[in-house]
C-alpha atoms as a PDB file:
ATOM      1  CA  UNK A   1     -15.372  -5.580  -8.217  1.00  0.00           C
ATOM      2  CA  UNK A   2     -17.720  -4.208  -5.941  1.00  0.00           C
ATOM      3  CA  UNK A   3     -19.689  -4.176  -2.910  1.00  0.00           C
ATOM      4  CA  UNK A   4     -22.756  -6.717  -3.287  1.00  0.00           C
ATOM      5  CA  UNK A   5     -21.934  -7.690  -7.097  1.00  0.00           C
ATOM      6  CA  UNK A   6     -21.873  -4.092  -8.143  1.00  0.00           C
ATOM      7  CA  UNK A   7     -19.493  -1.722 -10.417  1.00  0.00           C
ATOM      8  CA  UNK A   8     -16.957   0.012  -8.400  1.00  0.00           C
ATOM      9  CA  UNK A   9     -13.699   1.525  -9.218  1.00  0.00           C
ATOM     10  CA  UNK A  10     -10.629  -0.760  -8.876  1.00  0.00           C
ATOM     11  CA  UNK A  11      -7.038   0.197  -9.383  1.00  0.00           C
ATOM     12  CA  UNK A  12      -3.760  -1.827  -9.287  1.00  0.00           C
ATOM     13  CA  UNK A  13      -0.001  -0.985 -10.088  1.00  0.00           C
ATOM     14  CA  UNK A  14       1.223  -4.833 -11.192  1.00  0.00           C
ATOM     15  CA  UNK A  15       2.083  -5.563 -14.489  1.00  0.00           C
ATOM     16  CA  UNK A  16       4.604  -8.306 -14.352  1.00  0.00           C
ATOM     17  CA  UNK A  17       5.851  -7.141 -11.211  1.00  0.00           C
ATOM     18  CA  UNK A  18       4.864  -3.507  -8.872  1.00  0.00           C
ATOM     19  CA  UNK A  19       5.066  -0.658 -11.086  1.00  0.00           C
ATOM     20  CA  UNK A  20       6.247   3.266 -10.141  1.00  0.00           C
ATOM     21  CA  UNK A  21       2.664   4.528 -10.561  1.00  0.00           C
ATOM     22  CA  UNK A  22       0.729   7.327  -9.329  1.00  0.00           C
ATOM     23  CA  UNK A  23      -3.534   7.417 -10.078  1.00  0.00           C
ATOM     24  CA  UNK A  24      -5.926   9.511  -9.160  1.00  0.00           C
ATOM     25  CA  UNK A  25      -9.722   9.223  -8.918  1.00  0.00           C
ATOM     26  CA  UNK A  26     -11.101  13.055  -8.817  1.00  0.00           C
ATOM     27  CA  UNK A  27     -14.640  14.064  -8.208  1.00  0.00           C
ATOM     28  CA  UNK A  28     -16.285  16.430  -9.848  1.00  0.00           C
ATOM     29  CA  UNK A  29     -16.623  19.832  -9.412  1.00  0.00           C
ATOM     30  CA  UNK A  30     -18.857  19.828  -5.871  1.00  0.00           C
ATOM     31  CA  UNK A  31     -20.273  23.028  -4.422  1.00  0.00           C
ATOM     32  CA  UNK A  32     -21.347  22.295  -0.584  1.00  0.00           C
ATOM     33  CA  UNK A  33     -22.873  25.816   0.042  1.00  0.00           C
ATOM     34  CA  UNK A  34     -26.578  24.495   0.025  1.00  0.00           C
ATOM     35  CA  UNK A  35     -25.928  21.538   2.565  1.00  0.00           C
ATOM     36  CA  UNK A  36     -27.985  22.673   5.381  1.00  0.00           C
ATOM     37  CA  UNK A  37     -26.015  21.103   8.482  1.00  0.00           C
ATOM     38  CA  UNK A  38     -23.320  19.474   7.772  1.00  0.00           C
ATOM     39  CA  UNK A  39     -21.802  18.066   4.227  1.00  0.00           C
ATOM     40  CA  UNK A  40     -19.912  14.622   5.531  1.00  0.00           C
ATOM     41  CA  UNK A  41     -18.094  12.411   3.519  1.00  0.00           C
ATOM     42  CA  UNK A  42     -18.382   8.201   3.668  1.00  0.00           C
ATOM     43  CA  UNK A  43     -17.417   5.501   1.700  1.00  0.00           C
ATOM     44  CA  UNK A  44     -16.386   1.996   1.224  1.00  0.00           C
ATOM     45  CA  UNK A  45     -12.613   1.063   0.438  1.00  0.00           C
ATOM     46  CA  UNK A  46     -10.950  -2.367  -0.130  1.00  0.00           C
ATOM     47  CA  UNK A  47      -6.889  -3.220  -0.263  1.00  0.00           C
ATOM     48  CA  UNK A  48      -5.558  -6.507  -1.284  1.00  0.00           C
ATOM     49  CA  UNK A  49      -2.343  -7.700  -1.588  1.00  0.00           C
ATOM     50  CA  UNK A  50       0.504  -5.485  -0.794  1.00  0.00           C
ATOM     51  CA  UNK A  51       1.451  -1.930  -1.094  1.00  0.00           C
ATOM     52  CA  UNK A  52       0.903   1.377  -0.228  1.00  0.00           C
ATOM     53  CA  UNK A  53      -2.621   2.539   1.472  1.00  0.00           C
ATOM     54  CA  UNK A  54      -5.018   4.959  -0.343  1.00  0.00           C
ATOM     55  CA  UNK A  55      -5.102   8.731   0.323  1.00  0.00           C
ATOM     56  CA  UNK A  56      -7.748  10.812   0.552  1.00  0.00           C
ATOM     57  CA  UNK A  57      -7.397  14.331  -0.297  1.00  0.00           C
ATOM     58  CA  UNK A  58      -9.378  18.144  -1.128  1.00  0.00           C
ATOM     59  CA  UNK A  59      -9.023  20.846  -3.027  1.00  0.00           C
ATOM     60  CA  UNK A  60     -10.295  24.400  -3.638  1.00  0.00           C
ATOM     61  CA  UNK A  61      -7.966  25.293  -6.185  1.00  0.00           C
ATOM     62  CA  UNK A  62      -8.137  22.324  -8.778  1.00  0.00           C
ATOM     63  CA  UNK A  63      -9.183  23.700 -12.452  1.00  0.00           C
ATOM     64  CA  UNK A  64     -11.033  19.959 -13.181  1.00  0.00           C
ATOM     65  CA  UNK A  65      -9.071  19.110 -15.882  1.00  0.00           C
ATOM     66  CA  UNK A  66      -5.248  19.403 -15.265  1.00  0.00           C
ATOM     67  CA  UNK A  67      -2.606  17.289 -13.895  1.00  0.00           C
ATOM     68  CA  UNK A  68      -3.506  16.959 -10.077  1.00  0.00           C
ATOM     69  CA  UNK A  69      -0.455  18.519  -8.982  1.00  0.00           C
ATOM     70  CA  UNK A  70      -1.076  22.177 -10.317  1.00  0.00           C
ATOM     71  CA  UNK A  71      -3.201  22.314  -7.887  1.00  0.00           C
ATOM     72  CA  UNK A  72      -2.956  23.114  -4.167  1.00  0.00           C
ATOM     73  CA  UNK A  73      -4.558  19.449  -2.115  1.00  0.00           C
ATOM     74  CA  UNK A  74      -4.907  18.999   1.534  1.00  0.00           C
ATOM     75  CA  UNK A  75      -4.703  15.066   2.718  1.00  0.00           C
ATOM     76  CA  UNK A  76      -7.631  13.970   5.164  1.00  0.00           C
ATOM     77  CA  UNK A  77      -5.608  11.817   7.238  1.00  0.00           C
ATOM     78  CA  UNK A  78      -8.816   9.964   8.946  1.00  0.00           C
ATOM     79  CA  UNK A  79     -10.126   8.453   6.073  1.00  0.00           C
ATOM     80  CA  UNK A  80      -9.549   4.883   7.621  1.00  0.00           C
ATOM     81  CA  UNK A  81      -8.027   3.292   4.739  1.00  0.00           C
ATOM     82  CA  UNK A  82      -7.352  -0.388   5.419  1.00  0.00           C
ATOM     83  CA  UNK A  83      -3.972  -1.815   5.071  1.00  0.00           C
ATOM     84  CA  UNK A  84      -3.624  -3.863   1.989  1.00  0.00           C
ATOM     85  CA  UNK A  85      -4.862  -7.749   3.095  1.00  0.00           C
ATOM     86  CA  UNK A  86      -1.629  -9.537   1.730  1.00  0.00           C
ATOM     87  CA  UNK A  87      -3.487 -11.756  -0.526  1.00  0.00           C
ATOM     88  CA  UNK A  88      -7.317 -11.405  -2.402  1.00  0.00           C
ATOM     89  CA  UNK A  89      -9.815  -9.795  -0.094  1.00  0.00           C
ATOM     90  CA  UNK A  90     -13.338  -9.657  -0.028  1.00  0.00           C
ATOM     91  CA  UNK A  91     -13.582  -7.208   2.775  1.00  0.00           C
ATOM     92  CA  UNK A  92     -14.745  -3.768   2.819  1.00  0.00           C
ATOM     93  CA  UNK A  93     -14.048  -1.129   5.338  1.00  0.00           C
ATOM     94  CA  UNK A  94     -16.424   1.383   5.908  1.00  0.00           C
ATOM     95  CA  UNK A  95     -15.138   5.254   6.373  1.00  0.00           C
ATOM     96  CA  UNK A  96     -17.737   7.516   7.602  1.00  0.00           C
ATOM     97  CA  UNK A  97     -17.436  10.763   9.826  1.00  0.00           C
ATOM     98  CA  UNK A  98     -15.379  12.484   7.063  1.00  0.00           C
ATOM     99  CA  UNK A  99     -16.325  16.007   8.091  1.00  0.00           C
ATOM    100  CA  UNK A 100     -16.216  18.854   5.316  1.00  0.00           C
ATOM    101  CA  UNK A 101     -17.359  21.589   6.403  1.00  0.00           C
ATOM    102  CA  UNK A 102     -14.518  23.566   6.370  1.00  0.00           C
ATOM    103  CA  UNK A 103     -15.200  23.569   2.482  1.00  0.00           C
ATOM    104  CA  UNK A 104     -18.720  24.918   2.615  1.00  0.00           C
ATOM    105  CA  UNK A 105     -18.207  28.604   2.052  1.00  0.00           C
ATOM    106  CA  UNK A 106     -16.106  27.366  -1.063  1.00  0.00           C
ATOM    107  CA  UNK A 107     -16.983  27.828  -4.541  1.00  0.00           C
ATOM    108  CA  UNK A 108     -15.653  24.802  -5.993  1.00  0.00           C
ATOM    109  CA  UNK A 109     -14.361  21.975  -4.333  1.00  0.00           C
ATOM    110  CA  UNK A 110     -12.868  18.868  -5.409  1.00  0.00           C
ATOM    111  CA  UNK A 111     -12.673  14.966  -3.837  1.00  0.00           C
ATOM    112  CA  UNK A 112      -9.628  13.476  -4.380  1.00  0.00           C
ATOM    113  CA  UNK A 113      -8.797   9.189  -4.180  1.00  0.00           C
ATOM    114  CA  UNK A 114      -4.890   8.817  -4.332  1.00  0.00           C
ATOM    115  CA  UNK A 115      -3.477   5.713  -5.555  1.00  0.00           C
ATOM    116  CA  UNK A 116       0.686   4.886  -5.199  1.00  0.00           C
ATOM    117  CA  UNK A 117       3.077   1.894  -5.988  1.00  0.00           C
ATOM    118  CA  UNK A 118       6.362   1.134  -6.860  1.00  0.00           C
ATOM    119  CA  UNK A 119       9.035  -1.455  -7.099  1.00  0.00           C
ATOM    120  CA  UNK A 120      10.272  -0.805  -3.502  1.00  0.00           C
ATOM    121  CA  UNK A 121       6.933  -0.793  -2.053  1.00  0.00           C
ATOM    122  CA  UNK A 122       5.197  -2.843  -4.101  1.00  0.00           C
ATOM    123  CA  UNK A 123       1.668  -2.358  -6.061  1.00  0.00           C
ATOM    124  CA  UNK A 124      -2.043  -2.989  -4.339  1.00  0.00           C
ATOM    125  CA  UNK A 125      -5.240  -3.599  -5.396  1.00  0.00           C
ATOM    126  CA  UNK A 126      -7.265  -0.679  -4.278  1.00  0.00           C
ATOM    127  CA  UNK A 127     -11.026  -0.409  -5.050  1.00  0.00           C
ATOM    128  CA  UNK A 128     -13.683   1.900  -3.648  1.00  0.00           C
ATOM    129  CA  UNK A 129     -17.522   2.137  -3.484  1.00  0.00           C
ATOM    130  CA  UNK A 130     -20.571   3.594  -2.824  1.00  0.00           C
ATOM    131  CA  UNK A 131     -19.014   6.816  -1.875  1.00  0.00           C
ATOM    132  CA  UNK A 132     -21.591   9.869  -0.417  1.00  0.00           C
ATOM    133  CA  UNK A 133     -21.553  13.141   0.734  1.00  0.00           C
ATOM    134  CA  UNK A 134     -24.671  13.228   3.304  1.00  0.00           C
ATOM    135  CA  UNK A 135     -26.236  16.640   4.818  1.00  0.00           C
ATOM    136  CA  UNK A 136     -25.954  15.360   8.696  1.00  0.00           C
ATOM    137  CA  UNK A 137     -27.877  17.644  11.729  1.00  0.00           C
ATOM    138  CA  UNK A 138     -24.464  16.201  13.933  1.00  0.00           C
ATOM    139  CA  UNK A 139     -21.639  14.454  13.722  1.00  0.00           C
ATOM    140  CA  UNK A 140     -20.412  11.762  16.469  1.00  0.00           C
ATOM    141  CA  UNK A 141     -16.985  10.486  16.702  1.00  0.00           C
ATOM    142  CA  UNK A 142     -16.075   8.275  19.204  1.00  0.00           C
ATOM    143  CA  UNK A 143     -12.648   6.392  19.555  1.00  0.00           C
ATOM    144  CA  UNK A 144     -12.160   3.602  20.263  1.00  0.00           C
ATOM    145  CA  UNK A 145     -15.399   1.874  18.802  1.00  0.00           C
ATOM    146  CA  UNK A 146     -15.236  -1.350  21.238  1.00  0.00           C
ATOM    147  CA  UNK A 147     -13.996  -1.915  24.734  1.00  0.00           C
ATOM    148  CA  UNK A 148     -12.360  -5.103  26.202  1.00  0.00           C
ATOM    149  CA  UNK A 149     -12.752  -5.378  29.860  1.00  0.00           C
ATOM    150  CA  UNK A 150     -11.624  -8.728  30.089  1.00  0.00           C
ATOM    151  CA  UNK A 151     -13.018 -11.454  33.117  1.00  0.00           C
ATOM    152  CA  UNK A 152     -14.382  -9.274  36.078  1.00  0.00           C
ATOM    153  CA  UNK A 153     -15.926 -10.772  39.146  1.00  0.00           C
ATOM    154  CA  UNK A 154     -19.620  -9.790  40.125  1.00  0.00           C
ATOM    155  CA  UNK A 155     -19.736  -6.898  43.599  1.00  0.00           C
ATOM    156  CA  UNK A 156     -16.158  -5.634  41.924  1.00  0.00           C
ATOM    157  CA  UNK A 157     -15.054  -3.494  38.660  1.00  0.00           C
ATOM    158  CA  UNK A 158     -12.920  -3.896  36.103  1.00  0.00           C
ATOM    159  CA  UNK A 159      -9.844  -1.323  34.983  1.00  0.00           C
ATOM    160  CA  UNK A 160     -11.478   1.701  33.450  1.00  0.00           C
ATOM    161  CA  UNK A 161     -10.788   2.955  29.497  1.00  0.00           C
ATOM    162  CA  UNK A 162     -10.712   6.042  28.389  1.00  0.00           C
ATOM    163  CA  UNK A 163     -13.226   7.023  25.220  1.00  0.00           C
ATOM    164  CA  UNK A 164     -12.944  10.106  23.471  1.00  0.00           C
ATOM    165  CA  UNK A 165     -16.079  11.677  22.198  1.00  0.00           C
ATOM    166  CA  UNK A 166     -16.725  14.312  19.924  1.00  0.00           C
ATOM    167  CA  UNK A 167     -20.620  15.371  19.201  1.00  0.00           C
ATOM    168  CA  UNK A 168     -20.880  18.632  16.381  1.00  0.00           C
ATOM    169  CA  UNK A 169     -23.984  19.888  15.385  1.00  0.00           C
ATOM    170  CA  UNK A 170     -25.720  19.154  18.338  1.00  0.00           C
ATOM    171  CA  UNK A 171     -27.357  20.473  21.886  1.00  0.00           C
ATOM    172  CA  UNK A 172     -25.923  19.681  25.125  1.00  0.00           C
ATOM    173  CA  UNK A 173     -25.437  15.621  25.142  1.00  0.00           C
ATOM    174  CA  UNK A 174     -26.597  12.753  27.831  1.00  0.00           C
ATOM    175  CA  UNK A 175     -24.365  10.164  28.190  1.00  0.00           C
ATOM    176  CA  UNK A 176     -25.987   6.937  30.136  1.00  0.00           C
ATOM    177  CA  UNK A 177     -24.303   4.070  31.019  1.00  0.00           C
ATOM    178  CA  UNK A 178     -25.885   0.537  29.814  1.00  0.00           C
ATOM    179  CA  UNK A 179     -26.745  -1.319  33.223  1.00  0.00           C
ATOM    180  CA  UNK A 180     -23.393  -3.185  34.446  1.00  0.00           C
ATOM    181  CA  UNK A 181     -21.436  -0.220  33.637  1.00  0.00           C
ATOM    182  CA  UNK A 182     -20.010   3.089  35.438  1.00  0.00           C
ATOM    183  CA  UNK A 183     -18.790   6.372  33.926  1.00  0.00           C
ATOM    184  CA  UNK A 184     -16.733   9.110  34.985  1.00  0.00           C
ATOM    185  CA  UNK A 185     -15.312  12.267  33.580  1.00  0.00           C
ATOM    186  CA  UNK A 186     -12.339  12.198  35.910  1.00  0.00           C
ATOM    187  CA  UNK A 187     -11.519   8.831  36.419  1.00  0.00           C
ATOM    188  CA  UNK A 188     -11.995   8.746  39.708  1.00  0.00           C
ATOM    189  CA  UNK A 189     -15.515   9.656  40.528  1.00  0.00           C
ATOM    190  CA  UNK A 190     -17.669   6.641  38.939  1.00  0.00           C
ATOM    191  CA  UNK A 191     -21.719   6.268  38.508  1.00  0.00           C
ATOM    192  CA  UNK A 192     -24.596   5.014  37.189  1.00  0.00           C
ATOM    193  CA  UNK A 193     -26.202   8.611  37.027  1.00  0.00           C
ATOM    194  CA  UNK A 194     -26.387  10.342  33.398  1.00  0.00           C
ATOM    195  CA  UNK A 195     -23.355  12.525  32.630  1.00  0.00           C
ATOM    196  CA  UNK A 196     -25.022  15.851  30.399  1.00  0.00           C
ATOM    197  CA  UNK A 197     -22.586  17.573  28.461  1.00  0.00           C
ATOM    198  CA  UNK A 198     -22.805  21.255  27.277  1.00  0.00           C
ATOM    199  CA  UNK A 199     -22.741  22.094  23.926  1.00  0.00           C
ATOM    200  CA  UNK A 200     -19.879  23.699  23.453  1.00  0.00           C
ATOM    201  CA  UNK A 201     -17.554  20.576  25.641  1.00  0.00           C
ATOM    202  CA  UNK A 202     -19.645  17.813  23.149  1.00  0.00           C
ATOM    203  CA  UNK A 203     -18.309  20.487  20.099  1.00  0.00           C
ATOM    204  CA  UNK A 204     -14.767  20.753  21.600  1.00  0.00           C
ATOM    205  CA  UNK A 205     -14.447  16.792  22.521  1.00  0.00           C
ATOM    206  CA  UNK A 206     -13.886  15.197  25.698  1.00  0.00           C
ATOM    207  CA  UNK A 207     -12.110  12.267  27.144  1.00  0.00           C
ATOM    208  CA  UNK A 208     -15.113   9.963  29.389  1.00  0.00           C
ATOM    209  CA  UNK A 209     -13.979   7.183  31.589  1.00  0.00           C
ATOM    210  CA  UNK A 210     -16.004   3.554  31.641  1.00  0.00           C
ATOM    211  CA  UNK A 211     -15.640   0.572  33.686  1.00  0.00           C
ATOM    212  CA  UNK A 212     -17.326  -2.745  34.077  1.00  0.00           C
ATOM    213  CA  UNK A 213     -18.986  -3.233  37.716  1.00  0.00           C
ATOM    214  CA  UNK A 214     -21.488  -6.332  37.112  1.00  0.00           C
ATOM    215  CA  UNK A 215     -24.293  -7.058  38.660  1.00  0.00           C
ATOM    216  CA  UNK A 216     -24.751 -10.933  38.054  1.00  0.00           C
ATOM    217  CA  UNK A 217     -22.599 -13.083  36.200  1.00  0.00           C
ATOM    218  CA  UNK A 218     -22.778 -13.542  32.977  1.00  0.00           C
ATOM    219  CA  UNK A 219     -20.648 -13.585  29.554  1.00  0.00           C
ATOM    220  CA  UNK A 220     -20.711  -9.867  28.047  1.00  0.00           C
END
């Protein structure tokens, strides 16, 4: 079951039809007070057929060995759990950037995969791999991941997008654009020219503004 033809854990909710079932896949007791920068969270997840996504959740409170709901559990809700495929699936999704350092100072805390079906909204197959907590000097987010900036004529520029962008962990941050491209920080005010951002506006997130301005024509 999984990645590369190795063991993973797999759960499904069908016997004979979707089930009402409710599974959880808890970590062990984890103590993140000697990760140096910080402690973040990745891991590979595959749905197939249909149902419910998987949840990812935390805990500080969970005694390792009762039923999950004595205890108190906060839901990540940017895991980046794929939707189950409809049919079989081969296809992993990667979740990475799964920052917990809001745990650090804790004395215990606990990694939670939730797993749901039912009759009503039918029963995946949910499996998960490889999963890591890493001791990272920064953390970059940056939404969205690709840019579409369709046909644009050479000596004009396309429709700018916006990309948010999140750096922790870091010093001030210099964004340059890739040659054929323009940034801003307003939107209206576009260059070739690095953009530096302090420290503490890379730790806080910003919104940056790209467009395509090519130089010769070619496919991109």
């Amino acid at each position: 079951y999984g990645r590369n033809n190795t063991n993973a854990i797999d759960v499904n909710g069908y016997v004979g039809g979707a089930q009402n079932n409710e599974a959880w896949l808890i970590s062990p007791e984890l103590n993140l007070n000697n990760v140096v920068n910080l402690p973040v969270l990745s891991f590979y997840s595959r749905g197939e057929f249909s149902g419910p996504k998987l949840q990812l959740f935390v805990s500080t409170t969970y005694d390792g060995s009762s039923v999950p709901n004595m205890a108190e559990w906060t839901e990540i809700t940017n895991a980046g759990f794929p939707t189950p495929a409809g049919s079989a699936t081969s296809t992993w999704t990667f979740s990475d950037n799964i920052d917990l350092s809001a745990y650090k100072s804790a004395p215990k805390v606990y990694i939670a995969f939730r797993y749901t079906s039912s009759p009503d909204l039918n029963a995946a197959r949910s499996s998960v791999d490889d999963i890591v907590i890493s001791d990272q000097s920064y953390l970059l987010n940056v939404a969205p991941a690709e840019l579409s900036f369709g046909e644009v004529s050479v000596g004009s520029s396309s429709s700018s997008h916006p990309v948010s962008l999140r750096v922790e962990g870091s010093n001030d941050v210099t964004i340059t654009a890739p040659t054929g491209f323009q940034i801003s920080t307003n939107n209206t005010d576009f260059s070739i020219n690095p953009i530096v951002i302090s420290q503490a506006g890379a730790a806080t997130g910003i919104t940056l503004y790209v467009r395509f301005t090519p130089l010769t024509k070619a496919l991109k």
